[in-house]
C-alpha atoms as a PDB file:
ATOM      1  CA  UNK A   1     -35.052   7.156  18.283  1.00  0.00           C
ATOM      2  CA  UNK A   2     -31.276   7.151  16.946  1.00  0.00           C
ATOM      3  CA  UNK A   3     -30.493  10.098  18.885  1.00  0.00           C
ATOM      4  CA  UNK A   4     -32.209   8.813  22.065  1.00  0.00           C
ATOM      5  CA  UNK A   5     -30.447   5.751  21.957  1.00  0.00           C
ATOM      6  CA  UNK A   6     -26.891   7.783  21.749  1.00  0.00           C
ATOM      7  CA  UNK A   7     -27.865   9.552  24.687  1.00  0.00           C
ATOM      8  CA  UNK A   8     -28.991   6.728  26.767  1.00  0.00           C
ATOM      9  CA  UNK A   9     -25.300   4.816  25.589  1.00  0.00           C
ATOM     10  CA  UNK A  10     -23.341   7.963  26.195  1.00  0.00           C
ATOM     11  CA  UNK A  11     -24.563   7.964  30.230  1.00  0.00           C
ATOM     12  CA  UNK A  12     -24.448   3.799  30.615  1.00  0.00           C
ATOM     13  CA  UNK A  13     -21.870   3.939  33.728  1.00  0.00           C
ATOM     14  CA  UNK A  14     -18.768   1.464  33.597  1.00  0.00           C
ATOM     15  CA  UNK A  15     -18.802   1.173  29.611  1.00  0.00           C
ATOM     16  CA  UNK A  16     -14.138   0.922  29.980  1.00  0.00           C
ATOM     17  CA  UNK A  17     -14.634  -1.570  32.741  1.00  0.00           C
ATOM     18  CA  UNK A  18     -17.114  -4.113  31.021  1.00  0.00           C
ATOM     19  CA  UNK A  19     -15.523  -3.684  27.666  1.00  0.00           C
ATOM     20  CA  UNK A  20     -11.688  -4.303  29.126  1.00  0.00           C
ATOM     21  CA  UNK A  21     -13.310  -7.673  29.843  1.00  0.00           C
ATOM     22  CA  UNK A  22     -15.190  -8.115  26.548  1.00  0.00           C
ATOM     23  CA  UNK A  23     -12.332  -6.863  24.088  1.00  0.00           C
ATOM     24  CA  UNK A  24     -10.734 -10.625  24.984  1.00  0.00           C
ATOM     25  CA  UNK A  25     -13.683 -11.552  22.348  1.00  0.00           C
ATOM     26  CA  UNK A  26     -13.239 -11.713  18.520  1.00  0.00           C
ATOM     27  CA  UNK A  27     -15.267  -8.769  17.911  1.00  0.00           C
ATOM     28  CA  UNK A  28     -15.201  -8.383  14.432  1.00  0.00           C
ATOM     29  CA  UNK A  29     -14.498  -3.545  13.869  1.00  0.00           C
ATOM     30  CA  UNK A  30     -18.360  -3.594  12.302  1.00  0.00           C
ATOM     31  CA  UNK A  31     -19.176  -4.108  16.228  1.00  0.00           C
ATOM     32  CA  UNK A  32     -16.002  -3.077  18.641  1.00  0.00           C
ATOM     33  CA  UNK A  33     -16.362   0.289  16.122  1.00  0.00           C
ATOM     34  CA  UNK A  34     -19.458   1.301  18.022  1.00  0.00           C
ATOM     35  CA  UNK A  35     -18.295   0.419  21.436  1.00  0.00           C
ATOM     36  CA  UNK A  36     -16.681   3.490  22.390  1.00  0.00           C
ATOM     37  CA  UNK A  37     -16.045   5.622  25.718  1.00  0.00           C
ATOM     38  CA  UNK A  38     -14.385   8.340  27.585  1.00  0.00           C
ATOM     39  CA  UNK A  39     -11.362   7.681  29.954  1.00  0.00           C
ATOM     40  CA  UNK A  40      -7.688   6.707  30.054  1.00  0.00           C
ATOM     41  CA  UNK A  41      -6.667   3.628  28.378  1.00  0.00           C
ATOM     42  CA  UNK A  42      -3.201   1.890  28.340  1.00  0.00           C
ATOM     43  CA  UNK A  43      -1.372   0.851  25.037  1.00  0.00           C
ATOM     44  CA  UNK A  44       1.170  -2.209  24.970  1.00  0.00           C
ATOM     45  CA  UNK A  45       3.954  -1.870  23.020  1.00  0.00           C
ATOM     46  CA  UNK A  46       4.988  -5.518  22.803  1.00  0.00           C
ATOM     47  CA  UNK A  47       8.807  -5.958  24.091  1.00  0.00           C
ATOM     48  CA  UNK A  48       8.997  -2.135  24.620  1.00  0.00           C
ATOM     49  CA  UNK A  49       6.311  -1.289  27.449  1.00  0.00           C
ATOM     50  CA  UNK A  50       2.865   0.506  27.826  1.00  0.00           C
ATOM     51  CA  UNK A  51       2.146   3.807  27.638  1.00  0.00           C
ATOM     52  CA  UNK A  52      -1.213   5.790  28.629  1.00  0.00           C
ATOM     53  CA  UNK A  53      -3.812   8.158  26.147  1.00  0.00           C
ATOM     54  CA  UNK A  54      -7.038   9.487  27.234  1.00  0.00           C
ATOM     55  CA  UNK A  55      -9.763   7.847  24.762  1.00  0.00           C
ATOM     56  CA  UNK A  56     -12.165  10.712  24.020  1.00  0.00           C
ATOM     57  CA  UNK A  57     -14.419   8.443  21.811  1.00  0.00           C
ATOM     58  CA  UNK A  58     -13.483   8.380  17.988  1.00  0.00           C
ATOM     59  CA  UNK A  59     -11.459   6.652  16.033  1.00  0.00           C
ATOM     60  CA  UNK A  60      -8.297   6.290  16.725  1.00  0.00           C
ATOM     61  CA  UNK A  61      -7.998   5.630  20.264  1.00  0.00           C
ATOM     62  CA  UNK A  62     -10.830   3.096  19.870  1.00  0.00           C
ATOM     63  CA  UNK A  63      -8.700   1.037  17.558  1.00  0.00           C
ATOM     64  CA  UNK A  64      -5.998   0.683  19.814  1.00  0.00           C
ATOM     65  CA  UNK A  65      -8.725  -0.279  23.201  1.00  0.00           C
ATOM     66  CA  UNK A  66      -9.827  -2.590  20.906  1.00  0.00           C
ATOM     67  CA  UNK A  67      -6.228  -4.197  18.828  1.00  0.00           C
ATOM     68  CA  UNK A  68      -3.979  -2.785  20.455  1.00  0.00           C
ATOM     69  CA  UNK A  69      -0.732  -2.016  18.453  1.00  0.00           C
ATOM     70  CA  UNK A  70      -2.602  -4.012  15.695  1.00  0.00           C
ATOM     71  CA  UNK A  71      -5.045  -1.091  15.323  1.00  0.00           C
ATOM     72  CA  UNK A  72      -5.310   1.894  13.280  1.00  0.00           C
ATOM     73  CA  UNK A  73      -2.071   1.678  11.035  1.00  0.00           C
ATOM     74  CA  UNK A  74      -0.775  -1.623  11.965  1.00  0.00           C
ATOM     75  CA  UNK A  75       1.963  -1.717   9.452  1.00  0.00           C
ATOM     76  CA  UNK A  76       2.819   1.835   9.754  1.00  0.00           C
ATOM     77  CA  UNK A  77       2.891   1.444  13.352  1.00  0.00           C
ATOM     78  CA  UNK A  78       5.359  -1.735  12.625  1.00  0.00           C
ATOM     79  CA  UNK A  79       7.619   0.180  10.495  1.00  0.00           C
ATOM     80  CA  UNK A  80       8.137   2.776  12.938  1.00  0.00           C
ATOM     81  CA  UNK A  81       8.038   0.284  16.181  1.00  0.00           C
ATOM     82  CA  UNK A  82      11.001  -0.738  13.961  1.00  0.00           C
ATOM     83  CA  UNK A  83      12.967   2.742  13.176  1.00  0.00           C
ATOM     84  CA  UNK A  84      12.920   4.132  16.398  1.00  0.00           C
ATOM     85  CA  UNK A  85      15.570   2.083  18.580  1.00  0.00           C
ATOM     86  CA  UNK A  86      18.106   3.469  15.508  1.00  0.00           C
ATOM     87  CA  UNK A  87      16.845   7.234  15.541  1.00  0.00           C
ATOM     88  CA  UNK A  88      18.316   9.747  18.213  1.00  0.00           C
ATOM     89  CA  UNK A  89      16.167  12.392  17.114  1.00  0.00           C
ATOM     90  CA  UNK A  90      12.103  11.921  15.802  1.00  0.00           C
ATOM     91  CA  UNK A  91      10.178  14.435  14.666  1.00  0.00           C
ATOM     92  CA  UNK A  92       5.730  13.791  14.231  1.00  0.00           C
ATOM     93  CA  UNK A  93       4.938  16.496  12.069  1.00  0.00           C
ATOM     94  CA  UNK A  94       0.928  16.754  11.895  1.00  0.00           C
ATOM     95  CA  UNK A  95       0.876  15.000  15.502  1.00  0.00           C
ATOM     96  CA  UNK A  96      -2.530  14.803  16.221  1.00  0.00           C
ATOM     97  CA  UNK A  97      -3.133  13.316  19.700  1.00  0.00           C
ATOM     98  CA  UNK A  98       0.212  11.855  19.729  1.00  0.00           C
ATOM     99  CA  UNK A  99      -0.171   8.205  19.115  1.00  0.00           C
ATOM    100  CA  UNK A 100       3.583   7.801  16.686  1.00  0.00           C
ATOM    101  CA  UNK A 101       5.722  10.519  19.235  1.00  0.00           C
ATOM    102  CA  UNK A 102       4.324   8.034  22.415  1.00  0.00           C
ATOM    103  CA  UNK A 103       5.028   4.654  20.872  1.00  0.00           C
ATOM    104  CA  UNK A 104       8.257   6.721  19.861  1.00  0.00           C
ATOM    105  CA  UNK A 105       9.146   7.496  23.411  1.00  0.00           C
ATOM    106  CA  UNK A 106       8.097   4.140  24.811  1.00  0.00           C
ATOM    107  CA  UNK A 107      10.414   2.591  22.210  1.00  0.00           C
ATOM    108  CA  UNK A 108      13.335   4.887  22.511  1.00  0.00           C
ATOM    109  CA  UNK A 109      12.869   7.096  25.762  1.00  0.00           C
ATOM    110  CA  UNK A 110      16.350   8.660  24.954  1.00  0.00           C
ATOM    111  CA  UNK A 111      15.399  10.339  21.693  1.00  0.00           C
ATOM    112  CA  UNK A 112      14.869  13.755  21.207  1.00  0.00           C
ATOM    113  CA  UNK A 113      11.153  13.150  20.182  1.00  0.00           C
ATOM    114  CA  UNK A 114       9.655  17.042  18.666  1.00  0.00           C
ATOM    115  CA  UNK A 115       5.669  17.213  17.809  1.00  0.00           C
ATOM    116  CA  UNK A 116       4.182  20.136  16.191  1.00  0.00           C
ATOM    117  CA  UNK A 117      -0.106  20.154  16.114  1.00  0.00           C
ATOM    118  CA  UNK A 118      -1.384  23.155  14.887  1.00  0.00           C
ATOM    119  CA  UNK A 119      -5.041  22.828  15.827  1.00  0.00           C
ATOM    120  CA  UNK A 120      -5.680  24.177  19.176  1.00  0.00           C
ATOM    121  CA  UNK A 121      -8.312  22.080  20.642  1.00  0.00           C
ATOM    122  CA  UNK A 122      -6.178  19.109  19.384  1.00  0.00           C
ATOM    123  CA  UNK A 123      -2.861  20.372  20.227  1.00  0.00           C
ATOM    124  CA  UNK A 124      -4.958  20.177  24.125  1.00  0.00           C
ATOM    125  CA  UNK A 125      -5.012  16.441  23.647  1.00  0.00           C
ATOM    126  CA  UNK A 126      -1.638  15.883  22.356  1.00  0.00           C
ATOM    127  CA  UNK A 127      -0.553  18.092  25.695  1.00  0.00           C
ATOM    128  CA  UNK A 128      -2.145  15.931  28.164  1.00  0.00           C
ATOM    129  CA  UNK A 129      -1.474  12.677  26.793  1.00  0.00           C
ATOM    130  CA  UNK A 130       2.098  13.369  26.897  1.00  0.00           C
ATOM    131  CA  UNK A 131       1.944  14.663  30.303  1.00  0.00           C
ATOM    132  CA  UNK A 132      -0.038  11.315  31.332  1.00  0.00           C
ATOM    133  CA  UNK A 133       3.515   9.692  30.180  1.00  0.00           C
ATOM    134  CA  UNK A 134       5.664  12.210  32.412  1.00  0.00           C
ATOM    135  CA  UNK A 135       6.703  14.448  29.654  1.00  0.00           C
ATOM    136  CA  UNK A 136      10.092  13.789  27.723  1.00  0.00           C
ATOM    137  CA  UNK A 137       8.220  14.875  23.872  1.00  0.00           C
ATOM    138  CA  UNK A 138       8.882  18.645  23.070  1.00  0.00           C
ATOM    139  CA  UNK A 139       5.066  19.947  21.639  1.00  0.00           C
ATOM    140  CA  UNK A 140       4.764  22.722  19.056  1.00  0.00           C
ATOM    141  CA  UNK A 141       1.880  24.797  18.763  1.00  0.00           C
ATOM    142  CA  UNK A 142       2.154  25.364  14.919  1.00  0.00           C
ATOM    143  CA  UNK A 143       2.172  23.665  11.414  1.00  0.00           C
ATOM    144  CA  UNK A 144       4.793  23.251   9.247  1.00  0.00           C
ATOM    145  CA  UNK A 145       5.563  24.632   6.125  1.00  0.00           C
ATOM    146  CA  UNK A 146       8.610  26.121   3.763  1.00  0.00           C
ATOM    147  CA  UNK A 147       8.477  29.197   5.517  1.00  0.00           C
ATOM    148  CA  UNK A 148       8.221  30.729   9.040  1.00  0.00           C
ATOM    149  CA  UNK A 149       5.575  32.984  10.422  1.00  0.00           C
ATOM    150  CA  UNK A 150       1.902  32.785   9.754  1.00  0.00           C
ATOM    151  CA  UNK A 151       0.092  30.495   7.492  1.00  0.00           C
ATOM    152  CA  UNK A 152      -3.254  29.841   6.987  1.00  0.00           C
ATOM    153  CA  UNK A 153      -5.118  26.280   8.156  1.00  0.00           C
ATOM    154  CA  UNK A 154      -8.564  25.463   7.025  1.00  0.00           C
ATOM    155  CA  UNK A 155     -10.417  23.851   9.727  1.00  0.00           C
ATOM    156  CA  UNK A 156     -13.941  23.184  10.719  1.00  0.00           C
ATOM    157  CA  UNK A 157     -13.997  23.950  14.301  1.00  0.00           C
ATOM    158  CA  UNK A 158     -17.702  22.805  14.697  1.00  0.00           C
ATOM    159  CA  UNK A 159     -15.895  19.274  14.828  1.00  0.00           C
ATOM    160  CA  UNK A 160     -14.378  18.339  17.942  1.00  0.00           C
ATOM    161  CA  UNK A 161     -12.185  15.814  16.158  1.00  0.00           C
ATOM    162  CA  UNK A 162     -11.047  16.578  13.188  1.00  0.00           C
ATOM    163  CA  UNK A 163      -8.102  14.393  11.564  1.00  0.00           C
ATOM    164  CA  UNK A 164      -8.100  16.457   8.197  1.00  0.00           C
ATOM    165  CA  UNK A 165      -7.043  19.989   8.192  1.00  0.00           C
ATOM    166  CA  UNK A 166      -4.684  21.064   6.232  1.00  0.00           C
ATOM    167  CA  UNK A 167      -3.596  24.220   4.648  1.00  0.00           C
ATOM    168  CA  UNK A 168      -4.026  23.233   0.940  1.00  0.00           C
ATOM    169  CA  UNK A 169      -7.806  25.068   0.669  1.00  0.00           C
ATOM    170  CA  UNK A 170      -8.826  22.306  -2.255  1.00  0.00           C
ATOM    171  CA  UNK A 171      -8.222  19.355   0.117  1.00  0.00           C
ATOM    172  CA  UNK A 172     -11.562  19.940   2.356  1.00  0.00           C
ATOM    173  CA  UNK A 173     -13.286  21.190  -0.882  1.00  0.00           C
ATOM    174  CA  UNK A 174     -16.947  20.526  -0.392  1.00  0.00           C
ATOM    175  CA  UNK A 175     -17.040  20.219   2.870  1.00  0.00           C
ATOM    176  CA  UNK A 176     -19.432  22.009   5.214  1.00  0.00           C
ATOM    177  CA  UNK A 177     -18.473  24.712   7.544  1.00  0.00           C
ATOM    178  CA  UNK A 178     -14.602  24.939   6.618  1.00  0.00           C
ATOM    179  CA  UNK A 179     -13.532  28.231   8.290  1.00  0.00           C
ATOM    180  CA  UNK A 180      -9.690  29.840   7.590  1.00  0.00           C
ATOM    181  CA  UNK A 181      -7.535  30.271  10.605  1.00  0.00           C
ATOM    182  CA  UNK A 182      -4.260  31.956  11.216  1.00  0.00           C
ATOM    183  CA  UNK A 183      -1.711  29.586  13.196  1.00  0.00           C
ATOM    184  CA  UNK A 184       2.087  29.796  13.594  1.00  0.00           C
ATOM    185  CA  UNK A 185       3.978  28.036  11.335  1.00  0.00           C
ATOM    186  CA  UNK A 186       7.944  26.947  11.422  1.00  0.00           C
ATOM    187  CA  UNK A 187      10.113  25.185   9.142  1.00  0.00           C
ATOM    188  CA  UNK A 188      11.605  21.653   9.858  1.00  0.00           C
ATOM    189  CA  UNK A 189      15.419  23.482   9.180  1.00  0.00           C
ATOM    190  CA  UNK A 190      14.366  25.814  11.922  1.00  0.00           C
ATOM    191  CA  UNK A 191      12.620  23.484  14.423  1.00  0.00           C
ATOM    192  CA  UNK A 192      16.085  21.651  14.488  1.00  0.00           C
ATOM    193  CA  UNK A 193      18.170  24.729  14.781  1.00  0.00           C
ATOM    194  CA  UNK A 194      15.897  26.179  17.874  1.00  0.00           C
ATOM    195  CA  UNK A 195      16.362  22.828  19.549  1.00  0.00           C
ATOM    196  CA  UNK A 196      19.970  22.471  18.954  1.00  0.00           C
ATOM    197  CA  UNK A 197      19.658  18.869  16.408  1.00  0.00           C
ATOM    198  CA  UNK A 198      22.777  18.325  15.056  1.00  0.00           C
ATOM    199  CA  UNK A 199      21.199  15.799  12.369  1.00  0.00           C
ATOM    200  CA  UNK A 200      17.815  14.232  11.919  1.00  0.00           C
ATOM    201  CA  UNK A 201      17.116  10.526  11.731  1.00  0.00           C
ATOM    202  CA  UNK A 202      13.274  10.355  11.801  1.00  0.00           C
ATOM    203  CA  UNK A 203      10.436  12.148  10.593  1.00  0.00           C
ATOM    204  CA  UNK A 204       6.446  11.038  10.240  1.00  0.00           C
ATOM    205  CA  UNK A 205       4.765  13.657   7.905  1.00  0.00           C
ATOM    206  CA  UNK A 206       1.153  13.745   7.684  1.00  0.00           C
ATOM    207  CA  UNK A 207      -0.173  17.067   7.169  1.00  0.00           C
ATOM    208  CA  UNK A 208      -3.009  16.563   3.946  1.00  0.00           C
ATOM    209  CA  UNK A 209      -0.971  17.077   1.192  1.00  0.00           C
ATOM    210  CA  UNK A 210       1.119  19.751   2.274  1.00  0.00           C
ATOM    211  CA  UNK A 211       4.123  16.945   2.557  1.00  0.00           C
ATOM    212  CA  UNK A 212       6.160  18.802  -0.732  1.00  0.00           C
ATOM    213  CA  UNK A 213       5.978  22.091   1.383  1.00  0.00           C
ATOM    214  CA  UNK A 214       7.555  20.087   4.964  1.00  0.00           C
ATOM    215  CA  UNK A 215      10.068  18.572   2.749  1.00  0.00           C
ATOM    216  CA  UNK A 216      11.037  22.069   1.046  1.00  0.00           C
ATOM    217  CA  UNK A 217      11.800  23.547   4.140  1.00  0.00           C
ATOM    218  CA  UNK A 218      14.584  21.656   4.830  1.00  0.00           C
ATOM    219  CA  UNK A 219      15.820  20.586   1.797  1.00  0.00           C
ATOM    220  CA  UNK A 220      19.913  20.937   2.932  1.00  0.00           C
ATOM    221  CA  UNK A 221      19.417  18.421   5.702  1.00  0.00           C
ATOM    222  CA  UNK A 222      17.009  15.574   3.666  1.00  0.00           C
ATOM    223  CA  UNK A 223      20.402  15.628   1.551  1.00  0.00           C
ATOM    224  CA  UNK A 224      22.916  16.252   4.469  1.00  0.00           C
ATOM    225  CA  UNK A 225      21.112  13.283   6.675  1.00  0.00           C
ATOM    226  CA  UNK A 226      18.593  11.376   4.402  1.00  0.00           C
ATOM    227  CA  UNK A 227      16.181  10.585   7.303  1.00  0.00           C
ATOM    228  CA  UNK A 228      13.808   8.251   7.143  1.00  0.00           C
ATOM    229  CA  UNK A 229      10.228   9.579   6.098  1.00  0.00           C
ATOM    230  CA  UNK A 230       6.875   7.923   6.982  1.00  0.00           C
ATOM    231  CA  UNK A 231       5.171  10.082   4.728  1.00  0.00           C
ATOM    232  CA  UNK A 232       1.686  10.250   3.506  1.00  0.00           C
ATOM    233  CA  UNK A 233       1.378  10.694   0.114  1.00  0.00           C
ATOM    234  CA  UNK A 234      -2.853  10.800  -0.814  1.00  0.00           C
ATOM    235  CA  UNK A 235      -2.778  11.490  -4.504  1.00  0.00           C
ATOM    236  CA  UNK A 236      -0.603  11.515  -7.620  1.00  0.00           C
ATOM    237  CA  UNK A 237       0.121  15.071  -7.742  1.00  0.00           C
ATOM    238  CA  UNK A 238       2.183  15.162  -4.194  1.00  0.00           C
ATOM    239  CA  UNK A 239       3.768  12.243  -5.529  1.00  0.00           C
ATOM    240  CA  UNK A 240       4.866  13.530  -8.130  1.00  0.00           C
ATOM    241  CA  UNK A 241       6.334  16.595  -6.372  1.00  0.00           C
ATOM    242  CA  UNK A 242       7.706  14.432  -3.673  1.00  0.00           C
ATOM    243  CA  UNK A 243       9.642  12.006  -6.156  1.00  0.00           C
ATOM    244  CA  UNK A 244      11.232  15.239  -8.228  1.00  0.00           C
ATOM    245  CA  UNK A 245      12.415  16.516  -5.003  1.00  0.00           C
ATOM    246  CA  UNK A 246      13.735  13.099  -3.172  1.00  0.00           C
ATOM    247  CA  UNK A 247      14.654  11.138  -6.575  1.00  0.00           C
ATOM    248  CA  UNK A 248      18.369  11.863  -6.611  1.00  0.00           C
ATOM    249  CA  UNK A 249      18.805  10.273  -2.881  1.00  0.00           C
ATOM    250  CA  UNK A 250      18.956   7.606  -2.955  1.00  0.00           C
ATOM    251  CA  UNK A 251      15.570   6.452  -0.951  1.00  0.00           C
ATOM    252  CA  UNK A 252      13.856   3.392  -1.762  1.00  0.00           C
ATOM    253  CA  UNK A 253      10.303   3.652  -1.551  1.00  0.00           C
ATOM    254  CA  UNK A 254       7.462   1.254  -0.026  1.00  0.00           C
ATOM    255  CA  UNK A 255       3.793   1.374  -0.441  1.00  0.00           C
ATOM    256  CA  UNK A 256       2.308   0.374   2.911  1.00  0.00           C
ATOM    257  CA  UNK A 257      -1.396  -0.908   2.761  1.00  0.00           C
ATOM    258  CA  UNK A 258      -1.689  -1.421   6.313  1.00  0.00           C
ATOM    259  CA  UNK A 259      -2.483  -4.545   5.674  1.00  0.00           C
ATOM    260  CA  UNK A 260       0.243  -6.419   4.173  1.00  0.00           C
ATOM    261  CA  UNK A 261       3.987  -7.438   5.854  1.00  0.00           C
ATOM    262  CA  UNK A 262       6.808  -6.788   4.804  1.00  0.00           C
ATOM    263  CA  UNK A 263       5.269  -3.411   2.548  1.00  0.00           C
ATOM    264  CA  UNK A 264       5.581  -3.557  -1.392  1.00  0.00           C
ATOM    265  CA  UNK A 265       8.371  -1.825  -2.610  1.00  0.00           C
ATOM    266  CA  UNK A 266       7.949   0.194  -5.542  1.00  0.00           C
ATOM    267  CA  UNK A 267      10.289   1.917  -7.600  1.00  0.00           C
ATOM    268  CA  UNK A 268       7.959   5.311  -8.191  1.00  0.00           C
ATOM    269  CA  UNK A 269       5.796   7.509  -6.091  1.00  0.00           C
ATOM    270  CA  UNK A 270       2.311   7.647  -6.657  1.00  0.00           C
ATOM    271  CA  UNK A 271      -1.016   7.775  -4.356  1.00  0.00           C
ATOM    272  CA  UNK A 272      -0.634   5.443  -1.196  1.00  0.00           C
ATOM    273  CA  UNK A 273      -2.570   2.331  -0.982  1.00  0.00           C
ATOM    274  CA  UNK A 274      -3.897   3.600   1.856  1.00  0.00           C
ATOM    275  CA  UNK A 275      -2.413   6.764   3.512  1.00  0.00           C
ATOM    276  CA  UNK A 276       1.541   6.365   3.774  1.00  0.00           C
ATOM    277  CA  UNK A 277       5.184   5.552   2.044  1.00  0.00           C
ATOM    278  CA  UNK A 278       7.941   4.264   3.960  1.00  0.00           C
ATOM    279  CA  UNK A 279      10.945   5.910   2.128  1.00  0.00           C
ATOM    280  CA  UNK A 280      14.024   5.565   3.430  1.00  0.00           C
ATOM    281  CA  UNK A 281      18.197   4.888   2.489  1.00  0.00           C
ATOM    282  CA  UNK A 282      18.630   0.654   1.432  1.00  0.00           C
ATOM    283  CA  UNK A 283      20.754   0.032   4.845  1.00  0.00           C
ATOM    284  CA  UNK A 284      18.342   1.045   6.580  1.00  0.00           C
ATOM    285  CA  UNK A 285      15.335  -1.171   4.937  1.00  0.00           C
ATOM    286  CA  UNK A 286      17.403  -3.645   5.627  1.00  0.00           C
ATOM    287  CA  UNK A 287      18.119  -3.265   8.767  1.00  0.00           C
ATOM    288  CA  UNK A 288      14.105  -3.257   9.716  1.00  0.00           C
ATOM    289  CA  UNK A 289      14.333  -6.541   7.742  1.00  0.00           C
ATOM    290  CA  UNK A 290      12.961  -4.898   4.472  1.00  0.00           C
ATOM    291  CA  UNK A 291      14.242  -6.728   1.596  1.00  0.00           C
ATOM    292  CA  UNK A 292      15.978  -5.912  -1.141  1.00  0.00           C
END
């Protein structure tokens, strides 16, 4: 009966149309979760613009029909709503579909804004929503790593969707039908000399625990620049690793809930409160109105 009632929802015609009317409601997510489609939405970015994703039905692009900017990672998405305007170059490492490189351009069109997705059926979605936005975000094929070359990403292709591959093998451990696959894989250091960076301000880092591995591979610009990381930290040991290679620069760190503004700041790394750190130099905290 389950499955018979997801078929007859999936066909229903005009599901976008009636639910741009309804999402005016207080739907509380145990409800507006469920009430899902396929089409193009448009995001507001409030006092910055709108720009366009295609909503293929999970999670993410659901949250945002639904909330808006206030969906998904609200205070992540606030921290970097706030970075932006001061960053001429941004770099979304683990991309996805693109959600942080298009509020990115839609914030600061100028910036040199640089994805890299390695999954190839996601990297597809990434593609097209930045074409729905004219273009203007450079998209890698590849993952990134301390090395360049080939690396190996453990995937489970089955799903059409899938927000956690990675290529530490213990982080899907358990999980059914987790297949290796070969992809390309650069460095930060040489993403930034390919496209001619002179310095980086901005980087978002979410690749399942493989963050001590981004950060290695461009060590002698994290201490020439000190960018800004939104970095996702999901368990003690990458914190650890991440602190003993950042500690001497002077960062301050902030544990973002997604819940609570302005973030906690802490003065050690450990597993997020929920998936990522703000860490970044004091003037620039306090420029986003961070305090001391």
């Amino acid at each position: 009966m389950k499955t018979l009632l997801k078929r007859i929802y999936d066909v229903l015609p005009f599901k976008q149309a009636i639910f741009s009317l309804l999402r005016v409601l207080p739907f509380p997510p145990s409800i507006y979760q469920h009430l899902h489609f396929q089409g193009i939405i448009r995001v507001r970015v409030p006092a910055h613009g709108t720009f366009l994703m295609r909503h293929h039905g999970y999670m993410i692009e659901n949250e945002m029909f639904w909330r808006g900017i206030k969906g998904f990672e609200k205070i992540s998405f606030e921290l970097w709503i706030r970075l932006c305007p001061q960053a001429n170059t941004i770099l979304d490492i683990g991309a996805n579909t693109g959600v942080y490189a298009l509020i990115a351009k839609t914030v600061n069109p100028r910036a040199t804004i640089i994805t890299a997705e390695p999954v190839e059926r996601i990297f597809a979605k990434l593609e097209e929503n930045i074409a729905l936005n004219g273009g203007g975000i450079i998209a890698l094929k590849a993952a990134v790593t301390d090395h360049e070359g080939e690396v190996t990403l453990y995937d489970i292709p089955e799903r059409e969707h899938m927000n956690a591959v990675s290529l530490e093998r213990d982080h899907l451990a358990g999980l059914v039908g987790v297949r290796p696959v070969n992809v390309a894989a650069h460095t930060v250091k040489s993403i930034a000399a390919t496209h001619g960076l002179q310095r980086i301000d901005l980087l978002k880092i979410d690749v399942e625990t493989h963050e001590p591995e981004v950060l290695a591979g461009f060590m002698d610009i994290l201490e020439r620049d000190r960018p800004t990381l939104l970095i996702e930290i999901l368990n003690d040991r990458v914190a650890e690793r991440i602190e003993a290679m950042i500690g001497k620069l002077g960062y301050r760190f902030y544990n973002i809930d997604d819940v609570t503004w302005p973030p906690e700041r802490v003065t050690t790394l450990s597993a997020s409160k929920h998936f990522n750190f703000l860490l970044c130099q004091p003037q620039v905290a306090e420029s986003i109105g961070l305090s001391a």
